[in-house]
C-alpha atoms as a PDB file:
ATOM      1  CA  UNK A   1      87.872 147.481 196.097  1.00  0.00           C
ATOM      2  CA  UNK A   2      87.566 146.422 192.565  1.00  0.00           C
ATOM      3  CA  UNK A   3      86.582 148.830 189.513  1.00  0.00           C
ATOM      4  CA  UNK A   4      83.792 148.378 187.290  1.00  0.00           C
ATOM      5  CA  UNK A   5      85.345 146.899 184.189  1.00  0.00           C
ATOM      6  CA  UNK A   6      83.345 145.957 181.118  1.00  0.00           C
ATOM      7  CA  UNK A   7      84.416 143.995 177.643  1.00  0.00           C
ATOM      8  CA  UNK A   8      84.463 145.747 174.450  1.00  0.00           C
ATOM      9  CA  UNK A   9      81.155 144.571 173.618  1.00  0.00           C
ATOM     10  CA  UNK A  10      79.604 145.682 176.733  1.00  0.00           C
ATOM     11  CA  UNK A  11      80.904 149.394 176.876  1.00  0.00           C
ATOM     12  CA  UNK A  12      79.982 149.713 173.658  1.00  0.00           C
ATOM     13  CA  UNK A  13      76.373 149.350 174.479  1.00  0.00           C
ATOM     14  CA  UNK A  14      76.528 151.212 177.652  1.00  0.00           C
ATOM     15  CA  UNK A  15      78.031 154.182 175.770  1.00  0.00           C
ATOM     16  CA  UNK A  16      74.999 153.941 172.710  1.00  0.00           C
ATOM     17  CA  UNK A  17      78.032 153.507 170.226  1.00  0.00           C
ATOM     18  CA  UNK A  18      79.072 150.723 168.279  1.00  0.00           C
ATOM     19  CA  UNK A  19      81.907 148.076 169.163  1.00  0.00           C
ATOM     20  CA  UNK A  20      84.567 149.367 166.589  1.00  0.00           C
ATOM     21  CA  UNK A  21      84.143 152.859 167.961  1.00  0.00           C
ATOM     22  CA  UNK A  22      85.155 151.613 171.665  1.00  0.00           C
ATOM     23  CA  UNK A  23      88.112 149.123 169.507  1.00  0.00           C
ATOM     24  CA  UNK A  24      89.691 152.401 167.497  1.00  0.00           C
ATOM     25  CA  UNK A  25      89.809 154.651 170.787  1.00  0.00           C
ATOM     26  CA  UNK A  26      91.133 151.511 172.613  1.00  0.00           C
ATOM     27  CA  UNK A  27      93.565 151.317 169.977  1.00  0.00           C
ATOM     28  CA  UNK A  28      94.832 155.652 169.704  1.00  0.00           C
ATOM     29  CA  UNK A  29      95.389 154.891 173.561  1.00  0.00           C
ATOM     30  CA  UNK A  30      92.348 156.893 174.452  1.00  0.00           C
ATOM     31  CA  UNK A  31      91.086 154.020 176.918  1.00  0.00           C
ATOM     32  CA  UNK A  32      93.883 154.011 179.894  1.00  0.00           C
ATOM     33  CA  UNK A  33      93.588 150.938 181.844  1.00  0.00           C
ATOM     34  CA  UNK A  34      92.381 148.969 179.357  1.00  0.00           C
ATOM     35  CA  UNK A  35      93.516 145.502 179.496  1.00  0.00           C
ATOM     36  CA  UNK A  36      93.493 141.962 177.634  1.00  0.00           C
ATOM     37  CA  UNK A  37      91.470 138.981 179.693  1.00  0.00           C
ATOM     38  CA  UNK A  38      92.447 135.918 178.363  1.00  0.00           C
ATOM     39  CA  UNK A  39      88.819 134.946 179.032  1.00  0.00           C
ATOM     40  CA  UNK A  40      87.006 138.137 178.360  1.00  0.00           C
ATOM     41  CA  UNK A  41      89.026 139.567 175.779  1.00  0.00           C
ATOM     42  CA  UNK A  42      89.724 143.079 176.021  1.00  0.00           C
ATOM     43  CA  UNK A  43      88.269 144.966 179.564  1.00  0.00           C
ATOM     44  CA  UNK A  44      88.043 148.445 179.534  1.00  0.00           C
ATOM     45  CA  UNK A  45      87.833 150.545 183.255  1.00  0.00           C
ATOM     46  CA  UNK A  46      84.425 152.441 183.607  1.00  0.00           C
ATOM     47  CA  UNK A  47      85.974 155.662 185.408  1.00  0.00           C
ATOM     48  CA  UNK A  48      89.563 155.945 184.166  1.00  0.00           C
ATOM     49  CA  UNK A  49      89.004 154.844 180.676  1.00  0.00           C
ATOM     50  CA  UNK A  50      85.461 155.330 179.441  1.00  0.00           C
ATOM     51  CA  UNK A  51      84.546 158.341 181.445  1.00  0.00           C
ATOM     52  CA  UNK A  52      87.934 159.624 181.296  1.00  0.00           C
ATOM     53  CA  UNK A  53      87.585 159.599 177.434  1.00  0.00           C
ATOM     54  CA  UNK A  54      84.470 161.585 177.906  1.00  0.00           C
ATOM     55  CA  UNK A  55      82.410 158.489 176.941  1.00  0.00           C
ATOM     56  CA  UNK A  56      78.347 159.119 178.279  1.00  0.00           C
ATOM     57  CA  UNK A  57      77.359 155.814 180.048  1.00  0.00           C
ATOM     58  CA  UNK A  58      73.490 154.712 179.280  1.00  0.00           C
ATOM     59  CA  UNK A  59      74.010 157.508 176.146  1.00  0.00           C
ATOM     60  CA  UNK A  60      70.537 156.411 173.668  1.00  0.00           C
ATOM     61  CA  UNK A  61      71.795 154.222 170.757  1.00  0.00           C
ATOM     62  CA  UNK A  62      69.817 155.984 167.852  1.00  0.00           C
ATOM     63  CA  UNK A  63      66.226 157.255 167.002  1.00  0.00           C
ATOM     64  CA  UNK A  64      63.721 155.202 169.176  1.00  0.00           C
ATOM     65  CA  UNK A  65      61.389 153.008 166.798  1.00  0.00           C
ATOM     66  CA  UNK A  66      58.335 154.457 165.300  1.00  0.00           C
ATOM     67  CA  UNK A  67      54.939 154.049 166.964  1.00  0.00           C
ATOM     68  CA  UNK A  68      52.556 151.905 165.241  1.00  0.00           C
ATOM     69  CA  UNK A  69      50.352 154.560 163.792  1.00  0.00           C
ATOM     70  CA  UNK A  70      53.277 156.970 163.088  1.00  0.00           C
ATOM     71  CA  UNK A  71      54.223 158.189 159.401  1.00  0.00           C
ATOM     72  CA  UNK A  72      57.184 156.024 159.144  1.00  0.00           C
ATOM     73  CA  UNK A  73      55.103 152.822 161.601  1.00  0.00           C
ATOM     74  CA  UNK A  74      52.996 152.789 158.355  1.00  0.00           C
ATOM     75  CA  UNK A  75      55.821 152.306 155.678  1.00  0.00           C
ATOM     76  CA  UNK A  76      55.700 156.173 155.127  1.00  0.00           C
ATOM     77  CA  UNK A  77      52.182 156.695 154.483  1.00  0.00           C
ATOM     78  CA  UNK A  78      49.609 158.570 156.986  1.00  0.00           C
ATOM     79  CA  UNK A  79      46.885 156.572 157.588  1.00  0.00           C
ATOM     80  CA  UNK A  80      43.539 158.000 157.472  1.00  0.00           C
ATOM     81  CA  UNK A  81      41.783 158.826 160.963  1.00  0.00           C
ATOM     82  CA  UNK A  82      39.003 160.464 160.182  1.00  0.00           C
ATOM     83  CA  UNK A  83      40.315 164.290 160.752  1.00  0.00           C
ATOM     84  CA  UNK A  84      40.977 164.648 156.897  1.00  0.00           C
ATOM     85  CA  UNK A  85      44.445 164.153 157.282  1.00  0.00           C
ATOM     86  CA  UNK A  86      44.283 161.169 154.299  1.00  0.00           C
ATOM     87  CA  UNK A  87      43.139 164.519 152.419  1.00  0.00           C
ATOM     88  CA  UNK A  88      45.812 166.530 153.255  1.00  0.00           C
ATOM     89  CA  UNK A  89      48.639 163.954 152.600  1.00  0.00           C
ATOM     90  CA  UNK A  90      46.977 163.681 149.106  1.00  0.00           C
ATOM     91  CA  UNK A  91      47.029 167.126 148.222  1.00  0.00           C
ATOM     92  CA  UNK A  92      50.739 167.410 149.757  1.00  0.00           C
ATOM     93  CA  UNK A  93      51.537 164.132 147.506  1.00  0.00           C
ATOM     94  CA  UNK A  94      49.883 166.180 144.340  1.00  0.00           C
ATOM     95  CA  UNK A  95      52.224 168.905 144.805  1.00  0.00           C
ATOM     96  CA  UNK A  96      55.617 166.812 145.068  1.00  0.00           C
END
């Protein structure tokens, strides 16, 4: 039976952090079992040396993007829905 190996590039996006991060621990020795593919470049065991090094598989990457009628979906400005919230963000503007 084979284990679950993935390249640098690869763990890195399984773990939701980015490529150096997975290169530096690689590097301190954090990673055991990591080896160098000709073909593949560096391979890195799931189990022994992600996992091992406490490394959260499928871990988010960062902030999910805003919805279209969010705050920050409207470059940071609250779009008016009829509630009087336009009002409100004008007042709270007034104040800043």
């Amino acid at each position: 039976m084979t284990r679950p190996m993935l390249t640098q590039r690869e763990a890195a996006t399984a773990c939701g952090v980015i490529r150096s991060t997975i290169r530096r621990r690689r590097e301190a020795g954090d990673l055991r079992g990591a080896v160098q593919d000709e073909a593949w470049g560096w391979l890195i065991p799931v189990k022994e040396g992600l996992l091992a090094a406490r490394f959260r598989l499928n871990a988010p990457a960062g902030p999910d993007l805003p919805a279209a009628d969010s705050a920050a979906g409207t470059g940071g400005h609250r779009q008016e829905d009829g509630h009087g919230q336009g009002d409100d963000v004008a007042v709270l503007r007034a104040e800043l």
